[in-house]
Protein backbone atom coordinates (compact mmCIF):
# COMPACT_ATOMS: atom_id res chain seq x y z
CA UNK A 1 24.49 -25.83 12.46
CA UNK A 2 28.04 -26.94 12.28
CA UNK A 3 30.05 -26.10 8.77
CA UNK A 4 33.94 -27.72 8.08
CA UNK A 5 35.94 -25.56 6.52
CA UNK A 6 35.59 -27.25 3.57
CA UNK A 7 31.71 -27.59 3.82
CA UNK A 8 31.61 -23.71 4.26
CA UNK A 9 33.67 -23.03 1.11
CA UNK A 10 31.68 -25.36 -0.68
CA UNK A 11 28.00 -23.40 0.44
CA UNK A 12 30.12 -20.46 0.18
CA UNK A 13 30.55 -21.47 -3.70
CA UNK A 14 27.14 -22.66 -4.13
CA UNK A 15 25.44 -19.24 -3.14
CA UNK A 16 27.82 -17.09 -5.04
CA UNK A 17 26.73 -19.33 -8.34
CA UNK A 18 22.83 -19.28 -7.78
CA UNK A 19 23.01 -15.87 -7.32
CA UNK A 20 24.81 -15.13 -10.11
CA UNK A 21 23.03 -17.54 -12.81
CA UNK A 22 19.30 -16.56 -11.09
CA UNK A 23 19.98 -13.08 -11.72
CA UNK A 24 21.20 -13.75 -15.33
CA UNK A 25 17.89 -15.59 -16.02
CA UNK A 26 15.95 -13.05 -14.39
CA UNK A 27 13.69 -10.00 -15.80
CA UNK A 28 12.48 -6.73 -14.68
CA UNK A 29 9.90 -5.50 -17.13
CA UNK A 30 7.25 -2.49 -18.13
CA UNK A 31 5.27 -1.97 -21.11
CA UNK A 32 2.86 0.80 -21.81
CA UNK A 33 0.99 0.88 -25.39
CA UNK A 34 -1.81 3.17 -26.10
CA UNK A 35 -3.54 3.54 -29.33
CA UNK A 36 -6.42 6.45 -30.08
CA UNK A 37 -8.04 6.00 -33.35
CA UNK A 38 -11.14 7.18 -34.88
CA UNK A 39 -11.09 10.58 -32.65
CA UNK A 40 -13.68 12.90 -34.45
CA UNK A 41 -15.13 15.89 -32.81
CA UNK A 42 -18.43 17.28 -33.56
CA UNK A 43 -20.68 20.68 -32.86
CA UNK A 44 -23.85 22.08 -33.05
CA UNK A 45 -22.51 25.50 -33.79
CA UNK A 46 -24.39 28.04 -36.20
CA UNK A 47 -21.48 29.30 -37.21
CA UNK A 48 -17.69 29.29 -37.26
CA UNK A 49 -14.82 26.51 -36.97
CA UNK A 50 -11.48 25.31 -36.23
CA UNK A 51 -8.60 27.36 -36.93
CA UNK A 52 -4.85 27.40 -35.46
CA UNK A 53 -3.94 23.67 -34.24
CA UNK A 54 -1.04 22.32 -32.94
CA UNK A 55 0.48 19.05 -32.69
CA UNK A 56 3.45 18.03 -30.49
CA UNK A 57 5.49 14.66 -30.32
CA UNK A 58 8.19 13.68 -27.96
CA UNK A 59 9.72 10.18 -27.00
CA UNK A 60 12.85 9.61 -25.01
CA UNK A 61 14.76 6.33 -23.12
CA UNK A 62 17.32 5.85 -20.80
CA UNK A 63 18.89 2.40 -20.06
CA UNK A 64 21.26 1.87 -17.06
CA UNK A 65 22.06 5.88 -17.30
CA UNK A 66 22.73 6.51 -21.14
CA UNK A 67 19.74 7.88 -23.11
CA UNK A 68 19.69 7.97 -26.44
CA UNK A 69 21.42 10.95 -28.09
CA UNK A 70 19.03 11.92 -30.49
CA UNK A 71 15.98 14.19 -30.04
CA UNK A 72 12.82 12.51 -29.81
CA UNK A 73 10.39 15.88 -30.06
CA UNK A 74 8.77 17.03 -33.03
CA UNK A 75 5.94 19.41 -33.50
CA UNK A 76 4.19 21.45 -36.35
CA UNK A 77 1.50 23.96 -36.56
CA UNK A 78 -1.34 25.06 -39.40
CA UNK A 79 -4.89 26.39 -39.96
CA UNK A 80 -7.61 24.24 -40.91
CA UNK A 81 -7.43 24.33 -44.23
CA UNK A 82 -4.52 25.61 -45.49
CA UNK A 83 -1.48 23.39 -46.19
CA UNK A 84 0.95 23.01 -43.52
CA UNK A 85 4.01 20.85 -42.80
CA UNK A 86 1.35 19.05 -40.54
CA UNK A 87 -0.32 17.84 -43.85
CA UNK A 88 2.35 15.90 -45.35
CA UNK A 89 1.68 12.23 -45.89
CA UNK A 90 1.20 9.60 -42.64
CA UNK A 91 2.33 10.01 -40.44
CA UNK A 92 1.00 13.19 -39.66
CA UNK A 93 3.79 14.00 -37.18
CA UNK A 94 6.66 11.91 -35.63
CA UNK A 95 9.55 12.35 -33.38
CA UNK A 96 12.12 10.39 -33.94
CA UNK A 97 12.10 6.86 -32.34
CA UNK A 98 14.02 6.72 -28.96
CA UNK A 99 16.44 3.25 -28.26
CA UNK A 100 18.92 3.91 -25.30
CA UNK A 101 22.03 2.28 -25.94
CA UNK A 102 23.56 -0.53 -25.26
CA UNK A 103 20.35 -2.73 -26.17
CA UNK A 104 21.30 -6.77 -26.40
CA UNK A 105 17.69 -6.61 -27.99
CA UNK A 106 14.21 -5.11 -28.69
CA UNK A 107 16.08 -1.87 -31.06
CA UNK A 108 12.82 -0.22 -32.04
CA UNK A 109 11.88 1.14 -35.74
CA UNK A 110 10.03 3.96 -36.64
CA UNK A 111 6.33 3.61 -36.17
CA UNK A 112 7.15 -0.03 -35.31
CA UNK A 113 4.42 -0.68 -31.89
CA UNK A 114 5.93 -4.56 -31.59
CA UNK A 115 5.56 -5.73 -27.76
CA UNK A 116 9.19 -7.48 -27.81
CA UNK A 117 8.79 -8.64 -24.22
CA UNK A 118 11.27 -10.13 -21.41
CA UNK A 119 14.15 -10.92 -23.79
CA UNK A 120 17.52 -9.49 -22.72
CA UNK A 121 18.07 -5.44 -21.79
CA UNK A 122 16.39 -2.36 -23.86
CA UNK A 123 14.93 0.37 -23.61
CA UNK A 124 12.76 2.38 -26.39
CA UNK A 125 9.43 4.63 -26.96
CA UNK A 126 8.09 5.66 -30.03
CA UNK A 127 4.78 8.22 -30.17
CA UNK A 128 3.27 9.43 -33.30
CA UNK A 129 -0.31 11.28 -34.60
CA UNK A 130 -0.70 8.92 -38.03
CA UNK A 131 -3.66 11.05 -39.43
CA UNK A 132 -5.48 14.51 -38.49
CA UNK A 133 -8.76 15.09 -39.07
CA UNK A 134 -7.35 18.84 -39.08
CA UNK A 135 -5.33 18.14 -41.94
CA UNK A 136 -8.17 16.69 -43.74
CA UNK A 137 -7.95 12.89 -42.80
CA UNK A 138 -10.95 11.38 -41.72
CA UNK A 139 -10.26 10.62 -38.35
CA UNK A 140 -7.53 11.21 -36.07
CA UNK A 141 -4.67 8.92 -34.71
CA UNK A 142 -2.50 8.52 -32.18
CA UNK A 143 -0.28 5.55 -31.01
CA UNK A 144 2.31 5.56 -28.39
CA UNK A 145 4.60 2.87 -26.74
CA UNK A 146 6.96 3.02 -24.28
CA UNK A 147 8.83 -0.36 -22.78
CA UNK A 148 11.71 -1.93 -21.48
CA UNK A 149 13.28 -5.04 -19.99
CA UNK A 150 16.50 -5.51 -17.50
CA UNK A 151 17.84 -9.09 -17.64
CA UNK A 152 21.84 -8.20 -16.51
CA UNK A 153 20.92 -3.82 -16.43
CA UNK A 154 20.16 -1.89 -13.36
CA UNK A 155 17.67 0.91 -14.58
CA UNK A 156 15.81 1.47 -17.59
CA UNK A 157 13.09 4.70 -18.07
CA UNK A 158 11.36 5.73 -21.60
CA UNK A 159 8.20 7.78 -22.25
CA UNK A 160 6.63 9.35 -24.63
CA UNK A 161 4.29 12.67 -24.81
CA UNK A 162 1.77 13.22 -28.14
CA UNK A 163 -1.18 15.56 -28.06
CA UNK A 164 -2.52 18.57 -30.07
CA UNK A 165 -4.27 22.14 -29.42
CA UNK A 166 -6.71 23.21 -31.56
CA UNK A 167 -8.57 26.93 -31.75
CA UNK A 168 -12.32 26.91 -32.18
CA UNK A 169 -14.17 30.07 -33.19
CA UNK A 170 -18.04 28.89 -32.63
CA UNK A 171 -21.25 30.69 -32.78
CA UNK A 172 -24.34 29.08 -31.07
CA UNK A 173 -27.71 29.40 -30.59
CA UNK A 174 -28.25 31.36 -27.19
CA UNK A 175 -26.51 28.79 -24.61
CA UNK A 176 -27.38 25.77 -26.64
CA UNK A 177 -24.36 25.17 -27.80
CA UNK A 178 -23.39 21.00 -27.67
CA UNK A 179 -19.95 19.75 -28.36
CA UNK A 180 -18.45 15.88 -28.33
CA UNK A 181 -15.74 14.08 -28.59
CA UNK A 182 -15.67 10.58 -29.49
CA UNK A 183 -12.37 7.95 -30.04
CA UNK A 184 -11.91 3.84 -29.92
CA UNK A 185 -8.59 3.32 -28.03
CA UNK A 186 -6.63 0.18 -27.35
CA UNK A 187 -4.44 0.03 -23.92
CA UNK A 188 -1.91 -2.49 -22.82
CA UNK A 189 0.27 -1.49 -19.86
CA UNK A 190 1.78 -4.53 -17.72
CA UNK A 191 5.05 -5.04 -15.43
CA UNK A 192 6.40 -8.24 -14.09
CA UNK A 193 9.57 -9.37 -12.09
CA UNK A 194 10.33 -12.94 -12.75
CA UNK A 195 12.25 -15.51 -11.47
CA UNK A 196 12.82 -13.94 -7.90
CA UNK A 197 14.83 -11.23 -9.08
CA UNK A 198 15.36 -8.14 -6.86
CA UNK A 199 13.62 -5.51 -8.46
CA UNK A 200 10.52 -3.19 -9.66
CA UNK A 201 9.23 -2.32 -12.47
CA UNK A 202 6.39 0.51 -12.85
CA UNK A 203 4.35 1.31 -16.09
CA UNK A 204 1.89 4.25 -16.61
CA UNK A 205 -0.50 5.68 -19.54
CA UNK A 206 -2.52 8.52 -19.61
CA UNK A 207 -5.33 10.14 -21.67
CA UNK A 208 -6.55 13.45 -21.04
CA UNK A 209 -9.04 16.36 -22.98
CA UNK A 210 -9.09 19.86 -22.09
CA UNK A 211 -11.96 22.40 -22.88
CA UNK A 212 -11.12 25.95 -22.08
CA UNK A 213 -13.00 29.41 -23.67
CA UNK A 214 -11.08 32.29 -23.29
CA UNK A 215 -8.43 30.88 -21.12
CA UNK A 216 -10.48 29.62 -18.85
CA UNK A 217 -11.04 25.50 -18.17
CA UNK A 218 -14.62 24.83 -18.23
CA UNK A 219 -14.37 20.85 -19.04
CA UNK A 220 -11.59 18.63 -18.61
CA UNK A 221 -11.88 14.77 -18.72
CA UNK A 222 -9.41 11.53 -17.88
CA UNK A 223 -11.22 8.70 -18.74
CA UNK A 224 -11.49 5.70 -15.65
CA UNK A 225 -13.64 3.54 -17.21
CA UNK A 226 -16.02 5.22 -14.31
CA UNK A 227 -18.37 7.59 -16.76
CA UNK A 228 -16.36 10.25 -14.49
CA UNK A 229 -15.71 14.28 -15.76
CA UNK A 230 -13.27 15.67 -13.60
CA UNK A 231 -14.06 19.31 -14.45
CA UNK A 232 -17.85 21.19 -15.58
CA UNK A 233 -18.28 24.25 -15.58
CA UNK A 234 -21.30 26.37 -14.14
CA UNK A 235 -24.25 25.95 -16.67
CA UNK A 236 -22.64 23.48 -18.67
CA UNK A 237 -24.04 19.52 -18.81
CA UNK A 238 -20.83 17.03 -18.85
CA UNK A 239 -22.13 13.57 -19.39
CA UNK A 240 -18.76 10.66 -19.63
CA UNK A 241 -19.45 7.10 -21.74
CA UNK A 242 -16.78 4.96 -21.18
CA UNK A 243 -17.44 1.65 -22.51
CA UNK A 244 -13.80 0.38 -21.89
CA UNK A 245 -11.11 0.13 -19.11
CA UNK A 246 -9.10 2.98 -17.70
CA UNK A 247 -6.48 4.81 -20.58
CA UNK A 248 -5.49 6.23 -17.27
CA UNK A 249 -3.32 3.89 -15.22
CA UNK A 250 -0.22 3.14 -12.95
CA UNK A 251 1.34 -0.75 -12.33
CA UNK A 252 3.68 -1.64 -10.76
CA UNK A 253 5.40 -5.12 -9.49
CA UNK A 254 8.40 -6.45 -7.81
CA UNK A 255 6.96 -10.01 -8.83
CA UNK A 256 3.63 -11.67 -10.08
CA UNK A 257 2.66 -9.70 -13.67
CA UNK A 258 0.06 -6.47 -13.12
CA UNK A 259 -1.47 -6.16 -16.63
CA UNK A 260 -4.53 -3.45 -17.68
CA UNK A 261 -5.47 -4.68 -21.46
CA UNK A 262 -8.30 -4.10 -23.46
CA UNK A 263 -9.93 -1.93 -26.20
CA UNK A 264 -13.40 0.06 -25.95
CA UNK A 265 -15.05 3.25 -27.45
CA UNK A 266 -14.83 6.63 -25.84
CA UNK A 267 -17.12 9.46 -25.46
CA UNK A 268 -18.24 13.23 -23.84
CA UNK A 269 -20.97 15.56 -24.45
CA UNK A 270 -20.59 18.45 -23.43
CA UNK A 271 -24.20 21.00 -23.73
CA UNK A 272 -25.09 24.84 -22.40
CA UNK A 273 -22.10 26.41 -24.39
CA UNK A 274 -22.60 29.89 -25.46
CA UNK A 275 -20.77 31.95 -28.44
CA UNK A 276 -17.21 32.36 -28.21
CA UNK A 277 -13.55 31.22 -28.71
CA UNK A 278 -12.48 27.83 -27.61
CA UNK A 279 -9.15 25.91 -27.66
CA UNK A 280 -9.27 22.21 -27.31
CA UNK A 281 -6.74 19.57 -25.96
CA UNK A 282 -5.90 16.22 -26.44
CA UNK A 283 -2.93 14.72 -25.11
CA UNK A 284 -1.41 10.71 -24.28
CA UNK A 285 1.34 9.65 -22.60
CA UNK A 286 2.75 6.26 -21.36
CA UNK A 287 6.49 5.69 -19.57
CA UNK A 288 8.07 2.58 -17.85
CA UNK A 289 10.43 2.72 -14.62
CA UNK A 290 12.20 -0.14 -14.00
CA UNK A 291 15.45 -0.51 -11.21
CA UNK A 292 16.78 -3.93 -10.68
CA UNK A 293 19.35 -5.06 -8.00
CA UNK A 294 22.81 -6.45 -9.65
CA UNK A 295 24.73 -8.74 -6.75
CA UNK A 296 28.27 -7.86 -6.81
CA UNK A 297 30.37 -10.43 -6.71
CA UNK A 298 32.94 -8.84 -4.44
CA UNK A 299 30.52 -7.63 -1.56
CA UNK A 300 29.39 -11.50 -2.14
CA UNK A 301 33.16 -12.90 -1.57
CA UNK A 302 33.56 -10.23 1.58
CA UNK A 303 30.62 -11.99 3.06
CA UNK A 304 31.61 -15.33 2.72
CA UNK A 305 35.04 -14.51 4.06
CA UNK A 306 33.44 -13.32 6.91
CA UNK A 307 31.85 -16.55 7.48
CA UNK A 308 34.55 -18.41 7.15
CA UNK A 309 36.37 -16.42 9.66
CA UNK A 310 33.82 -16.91 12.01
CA UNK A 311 33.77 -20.34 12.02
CA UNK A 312 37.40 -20.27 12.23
CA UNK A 313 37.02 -18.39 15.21
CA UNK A 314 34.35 -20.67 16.98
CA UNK A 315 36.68 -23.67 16.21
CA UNK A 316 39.22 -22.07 17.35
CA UNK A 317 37.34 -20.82 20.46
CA UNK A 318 35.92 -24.66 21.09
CA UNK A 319 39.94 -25.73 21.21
């Protein structure tokens, strides 16, 4: 193909500006929202109950390198029934909300879960337990987001971290001891790269309970939406109903939208426990990971000088 000079500043021009405006138009995006409500957990013991819990929080987000400067962890710790700094009105416990500066858009409040989308550059989490059934709510609940969007950024991360521990002193019947855990749980975790942008964008949310008696793990469960326990112990019975999607998932996209949404119920029974002391954990997390290629305009004008030279040189060459 044969360019004039002039034809070859011209393209020259006309590549510099698409690049430029379809990059300005373009998004890199994640979302992860999880939501646990309506945990309860329930026992066939003789005798005993709970007794030392824990509950930790912790949110944090980064956009093109500057996190937010603030501390996003918070934790507090009681006895079932006695009053603790865990028992103070909803939420139950809350970090404070993470949004990494400079945001054009989506500045997240506290225990405000809006999905703000592909609108300009941001990056935010927020994770808090709302009520305890510890600290004498009727359920417990647990909602976490993390998301972000690059329209002119590079990089954006933001996750968040919310679970509890909670001591179990239980006396059974021989080794007929039965223990389950039900919950209801909403899940929303997509990433998209639009408008041929250069980038990727990754999303992930997790769910996971721990059973362990003096130390030692004897159940441990992720739910897949596969009826799957990933740990039972010798003599123990671990039986999985998932009637819902994954809470446990990874997406990612450098184009076309990857979304896991949906909502479900949530159980395990767990049978053959004998007397003893038990500590149980529940814990959530979601994050986002976006990067997204910025065109500089300079590399951009070296280029195009370089083409011009060259066809100076093949003109010149054809003299």
């Amino acid at each position: 193909m044969k360019f004039s000079k002039g034809k070859m500043a011209l393209a020259f021009g006309a590549a510099l500006g698409l690049g430029l405006s379809g990059q300005a138009s373009a998004d890199v995006y994640g979302l992860s929202y999880l939501n646990v409500d309506k945990l309860a957990v329930t026992f066939n013991a003789v005798g005993g109950s709970a007794g030392l819990y824990t509950f930790a929080a912790n949110q944090d987000a980064i956009l093109n390198g500057v996190d937010d400067p603030t501390s996003g962890a918070a934790n507090c710790a009681g006895n079932f029934g006695v009053f603790t700094s865990c028992s103070l009105p909803p939420p139950t416990l809350s970090g404070k909300v993470q949004n990494a500066p400079p945001a054009s858009a989506g500045v997240r409040g506290e225990g405000d879960y809006t999905v703000f989308g592909m609108a300009g550059d941001y990056s935010n989490a927020e994770a808090e337990v709302i009520s305890a059934a510890l600290t004498g709510d009727a359920f417990t609940h647990v909602t976490s987001i993390s998301e972000s969007n690059l329209d002119n950024g590079f990089s954006a991360q933001s996750n968040t971290n919310a679970g509890s521990n909670t001591r179990l002193g239980l006396t059974f019947v021989g080794t007929g001891g039965t223990l389950s855990v039900t919950f209801d749980a909403d899940i929303n975790v997509h990433t998209e790269v639009t408008e041929g942008d250069i980038g990727i964008a990754q999303a992930a949310s997790g769910a996971t309970l721990l059973l362990q008696k003096e130390g030692v793990t004897i159940a441990s469960w992720a739910p897949t939406g596969t009826n799957t326990v990933t740990t039972c112990g010798v003599g123990l019975t671990c039986t999985a109903t998932e009637a819902a999607l994954s809470l446990n998932n990874t997406s990612s996209s450098d184009g076309a939208p990857n979304i896991v949404a949906g909502s479900g119920s949530y159980k395990i029974d767990i049978s053959g426990l004998s007397s003893g002391n038990y500590t149980l954990a529940f814990n959530t997390t979601t994050s986002t990971d976006l990067f997204r290629v910025v065109p500089v305009p300079s590399s951009l004008l070296l280029m195009g000088t370089g083409l011009l030279l060259g066809a100076r040189a093949t003109r010149r060459g054809k003299k």
